[in-house]
Protein backbone atom coordinates (compact mmCIF):
# COMPACT_ATOMS: atom_id res chain seq x y z
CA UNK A 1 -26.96 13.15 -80.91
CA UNK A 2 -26.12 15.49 -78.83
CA UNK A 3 -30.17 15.72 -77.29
CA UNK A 4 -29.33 12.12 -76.49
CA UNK A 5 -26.20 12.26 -74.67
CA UNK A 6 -27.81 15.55 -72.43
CA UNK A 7 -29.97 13.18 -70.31
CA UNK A 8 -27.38 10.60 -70.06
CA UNK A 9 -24.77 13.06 -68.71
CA UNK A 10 -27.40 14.55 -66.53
CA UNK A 11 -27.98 11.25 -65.13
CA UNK A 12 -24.23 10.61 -64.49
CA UNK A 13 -23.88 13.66 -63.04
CA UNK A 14 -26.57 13.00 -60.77
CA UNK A 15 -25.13 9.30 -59.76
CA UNK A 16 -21.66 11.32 -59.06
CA UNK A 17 -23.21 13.65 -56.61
CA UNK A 18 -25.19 11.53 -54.85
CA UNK A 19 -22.04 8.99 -54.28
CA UNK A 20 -20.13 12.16 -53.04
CA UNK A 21 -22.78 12.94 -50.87
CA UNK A 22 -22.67 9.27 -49.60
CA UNK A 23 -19.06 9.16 -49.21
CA UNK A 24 -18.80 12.58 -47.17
CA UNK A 25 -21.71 11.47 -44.82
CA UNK A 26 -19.87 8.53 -44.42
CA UNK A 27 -16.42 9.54 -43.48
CA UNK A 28 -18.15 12.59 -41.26
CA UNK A 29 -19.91 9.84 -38.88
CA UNK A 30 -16.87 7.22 -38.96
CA UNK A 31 -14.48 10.47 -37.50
CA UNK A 32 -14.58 10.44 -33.62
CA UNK A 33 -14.90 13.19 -31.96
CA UNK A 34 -12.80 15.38 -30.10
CA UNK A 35 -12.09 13.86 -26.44
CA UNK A 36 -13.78 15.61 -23.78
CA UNK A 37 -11.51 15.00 -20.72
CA UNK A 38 -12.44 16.28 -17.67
CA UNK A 39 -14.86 18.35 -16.05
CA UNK A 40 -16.92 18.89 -12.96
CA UNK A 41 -16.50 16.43 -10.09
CA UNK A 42 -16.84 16.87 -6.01
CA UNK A 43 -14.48 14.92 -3.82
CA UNK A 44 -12.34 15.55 -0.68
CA UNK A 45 -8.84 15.93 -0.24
CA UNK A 46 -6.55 13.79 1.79
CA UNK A 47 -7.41 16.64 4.91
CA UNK A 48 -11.40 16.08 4.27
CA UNK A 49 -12.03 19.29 2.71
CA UNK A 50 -14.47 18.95 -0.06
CA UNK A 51 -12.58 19.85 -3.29
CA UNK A 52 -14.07 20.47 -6.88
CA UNK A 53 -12.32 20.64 -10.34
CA UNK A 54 -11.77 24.33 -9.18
CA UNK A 55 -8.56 22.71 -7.70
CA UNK A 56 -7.42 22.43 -10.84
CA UNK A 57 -7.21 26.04 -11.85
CA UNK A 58 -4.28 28.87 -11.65
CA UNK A 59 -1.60 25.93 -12.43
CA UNK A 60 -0.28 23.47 -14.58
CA UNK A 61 -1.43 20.02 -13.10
CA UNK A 62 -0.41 16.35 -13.97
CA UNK A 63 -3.65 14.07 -12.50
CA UNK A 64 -2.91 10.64 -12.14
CA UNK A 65 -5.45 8.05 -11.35
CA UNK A 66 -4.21 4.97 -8.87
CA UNK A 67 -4.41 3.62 -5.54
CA UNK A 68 -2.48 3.68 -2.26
CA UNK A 69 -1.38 -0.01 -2.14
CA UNK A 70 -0.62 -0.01 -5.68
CA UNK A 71 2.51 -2.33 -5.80
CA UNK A 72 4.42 -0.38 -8.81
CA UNK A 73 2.48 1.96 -11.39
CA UNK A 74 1.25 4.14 -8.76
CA UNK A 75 4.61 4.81 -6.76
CA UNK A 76 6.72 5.06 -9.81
CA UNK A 77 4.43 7.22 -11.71
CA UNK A 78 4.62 9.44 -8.47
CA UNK A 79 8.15 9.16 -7.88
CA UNK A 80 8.95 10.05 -11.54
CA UNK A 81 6.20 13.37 -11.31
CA UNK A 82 8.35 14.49 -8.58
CA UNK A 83 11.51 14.28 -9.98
CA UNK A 84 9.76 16.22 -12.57
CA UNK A 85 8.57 18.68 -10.88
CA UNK A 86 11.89 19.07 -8.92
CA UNK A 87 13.34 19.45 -12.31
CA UNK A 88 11.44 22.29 -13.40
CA UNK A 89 13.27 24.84 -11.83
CA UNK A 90 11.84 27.82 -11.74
CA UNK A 91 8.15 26.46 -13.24
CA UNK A 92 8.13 24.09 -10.53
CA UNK A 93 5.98 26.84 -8.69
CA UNK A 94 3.59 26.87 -11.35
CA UNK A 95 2.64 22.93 -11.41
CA UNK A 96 1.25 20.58 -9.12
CA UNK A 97 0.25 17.12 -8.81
CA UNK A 98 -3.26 15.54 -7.99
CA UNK A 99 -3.87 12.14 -7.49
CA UNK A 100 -7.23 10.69 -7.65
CA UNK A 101 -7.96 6.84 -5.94
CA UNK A 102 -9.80 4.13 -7.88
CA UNK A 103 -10.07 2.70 -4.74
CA UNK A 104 -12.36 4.52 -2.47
CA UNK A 105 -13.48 1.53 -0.21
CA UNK A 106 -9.24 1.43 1.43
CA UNK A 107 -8.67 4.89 0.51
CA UNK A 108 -9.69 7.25 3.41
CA UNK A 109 -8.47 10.99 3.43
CA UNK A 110 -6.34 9.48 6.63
CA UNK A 111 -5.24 6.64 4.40
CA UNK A 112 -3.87 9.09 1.36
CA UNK A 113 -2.43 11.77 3.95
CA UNK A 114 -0.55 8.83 5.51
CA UNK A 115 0.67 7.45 1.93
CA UNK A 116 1.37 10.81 0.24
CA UNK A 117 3.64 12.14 3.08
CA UNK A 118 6.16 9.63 2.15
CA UNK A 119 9.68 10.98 2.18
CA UNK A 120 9.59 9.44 -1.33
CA UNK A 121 6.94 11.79 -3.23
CA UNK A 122 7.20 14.96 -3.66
CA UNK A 123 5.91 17.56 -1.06
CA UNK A 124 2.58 19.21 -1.80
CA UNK A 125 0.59 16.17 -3.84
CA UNK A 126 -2.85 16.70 -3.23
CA UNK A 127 -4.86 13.24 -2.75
CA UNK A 128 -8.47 12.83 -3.80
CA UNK A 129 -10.82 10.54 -2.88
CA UNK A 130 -14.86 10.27 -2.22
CA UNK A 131 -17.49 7.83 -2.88
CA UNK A 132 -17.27 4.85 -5.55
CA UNK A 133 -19.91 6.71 -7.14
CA UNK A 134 -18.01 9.97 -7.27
CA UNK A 135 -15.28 8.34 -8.42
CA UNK A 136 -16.68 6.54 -11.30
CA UNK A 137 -17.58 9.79 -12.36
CA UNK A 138 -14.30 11.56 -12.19
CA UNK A 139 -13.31 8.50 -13.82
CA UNK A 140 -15.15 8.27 -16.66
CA UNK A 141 -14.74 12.10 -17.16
CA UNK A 142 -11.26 11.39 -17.74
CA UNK A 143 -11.88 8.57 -19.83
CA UNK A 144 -9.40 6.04 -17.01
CA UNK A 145 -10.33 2.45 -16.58
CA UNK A 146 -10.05 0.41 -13.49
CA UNK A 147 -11.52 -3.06 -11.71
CA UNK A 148 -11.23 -4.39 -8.53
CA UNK A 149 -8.70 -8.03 -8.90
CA UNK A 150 -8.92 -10.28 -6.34
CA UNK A 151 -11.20 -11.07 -3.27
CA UNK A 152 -10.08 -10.72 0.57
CA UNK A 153 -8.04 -7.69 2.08
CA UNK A 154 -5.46 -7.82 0.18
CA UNK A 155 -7.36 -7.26 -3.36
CA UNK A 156 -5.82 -5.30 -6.16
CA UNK A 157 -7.24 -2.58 -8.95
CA UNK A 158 -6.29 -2.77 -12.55
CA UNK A 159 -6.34 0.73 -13.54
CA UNK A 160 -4.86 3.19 -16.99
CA UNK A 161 -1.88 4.46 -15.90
CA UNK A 162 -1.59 7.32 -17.91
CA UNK A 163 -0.99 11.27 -16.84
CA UNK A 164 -3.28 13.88 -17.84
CA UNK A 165 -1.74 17.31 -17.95
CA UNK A 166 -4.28 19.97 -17.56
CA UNK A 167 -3.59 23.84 -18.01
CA UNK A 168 -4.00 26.17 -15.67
CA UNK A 169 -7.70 27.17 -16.75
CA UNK A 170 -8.54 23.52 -15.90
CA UNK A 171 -8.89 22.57 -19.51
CA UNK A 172 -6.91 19.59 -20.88
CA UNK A 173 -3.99 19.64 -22.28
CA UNK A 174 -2.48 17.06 -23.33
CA UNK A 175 -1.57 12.61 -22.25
CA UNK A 176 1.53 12.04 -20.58
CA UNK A 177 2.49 8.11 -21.20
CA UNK A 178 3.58 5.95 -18.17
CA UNK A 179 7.35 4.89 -18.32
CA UNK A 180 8.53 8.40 -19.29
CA UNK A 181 11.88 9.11 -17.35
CA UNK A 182 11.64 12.07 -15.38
CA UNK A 183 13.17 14.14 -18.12
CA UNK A 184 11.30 13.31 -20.68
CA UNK A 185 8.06 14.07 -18.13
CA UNK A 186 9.81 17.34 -17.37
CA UNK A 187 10.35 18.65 -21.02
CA UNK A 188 6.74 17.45 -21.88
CA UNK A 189 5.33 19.82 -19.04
CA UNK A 190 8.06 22.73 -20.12
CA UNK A 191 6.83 22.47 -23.62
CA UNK A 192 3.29 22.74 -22.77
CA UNK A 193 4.07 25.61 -20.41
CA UNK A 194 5.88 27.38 -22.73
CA UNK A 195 3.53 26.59 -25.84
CA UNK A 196 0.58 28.83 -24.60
């Protein structure tokens, strides 16, 4: 009896393994992997100086993805990094803002000099801009999506609005959500600070 059943549980045993097997392969390639966001990318500033992803290094550094005549997002998000950044006392020497066009054709340097020096954003933002190649690169580095709407001058660019906090190696750190107040946007960037 006992002869009988050895081949039987062999054969079970088998079956089992293999369906493990199947079930761990499975659930291995349905897992995404980790987000890669950011990297290399060459653009220039809002004073024409080339600038790389070196720009990025030796502080803390919300980059935010929009366009000059960006009715709302792009303003507000600005508006609420400075308030931020005003907030952060003391750390407020160790962050900085970058903003990045998705709309290279109106965005000149001259254009995002102009448009950052508003009294209403905070002093210091640097503006990036470069070819539409260069910036669908930079774009899909960062994983942001945006499309021209509209025809004629007065188009506009659906774009991802969110605000991607970087350390000060460069490396990401974490996503900051659009419609955070400014003190909820400061305490995220404190607690990152403050966490490494």
């Amino acid at each position: 009896m006992i002869r009988r059943l050895a081949p039987l549980a062999l054969i079970a045993l088998a079956v089992i393994v293999a369906a493990v097997a199947v079930v761990w392969r499975v659930s291995e390639t349905a897992r995404p992997a980790a987000a890669q966001i950011g990297g290399a990318f060459q653009l220039v500033n809002q004073n024409g100086r080339p600038v790389d992803e070196s720009v990025l290094k030796g502080k803390w550094t919300a980059v935010f993805f929009g366009y000059t005549y960006c009715p709302d997002v792009c303003p507000t998000t600005l508006q609420t990094l400075g308030a931020a950044e005003k907030a952060l006392g003391p750390s407020a020497g160790a962050f900085q803002i970058v903003f990045v066009t998705v709309d290279p054709a109106r965005d000149t340097p001259a254009q995002l000099k102009d448009y950052l020096s508003s009294a209403a954003f905070a002093p210091g933002v640097i503006g990036l801009t470069g070819t539409p190649d260069q910036i669908a690169r930079i774009a899909k580095a960062y994983g942001v999506y945006y499309e021209k709407a509209g025809d004629g001058a007065g188009y506009g660019v659906n774009h991802s609005s969110a605000i991607y906090l970087m350390d000060p190696q460069g490396r990401f750190n974490s996503v900051m959500a659009y419609g955070m107040t400014p003190q909820e946007t400061r305490d995220a960037i404190l607690k990152a600070m403050h966490a490494g």
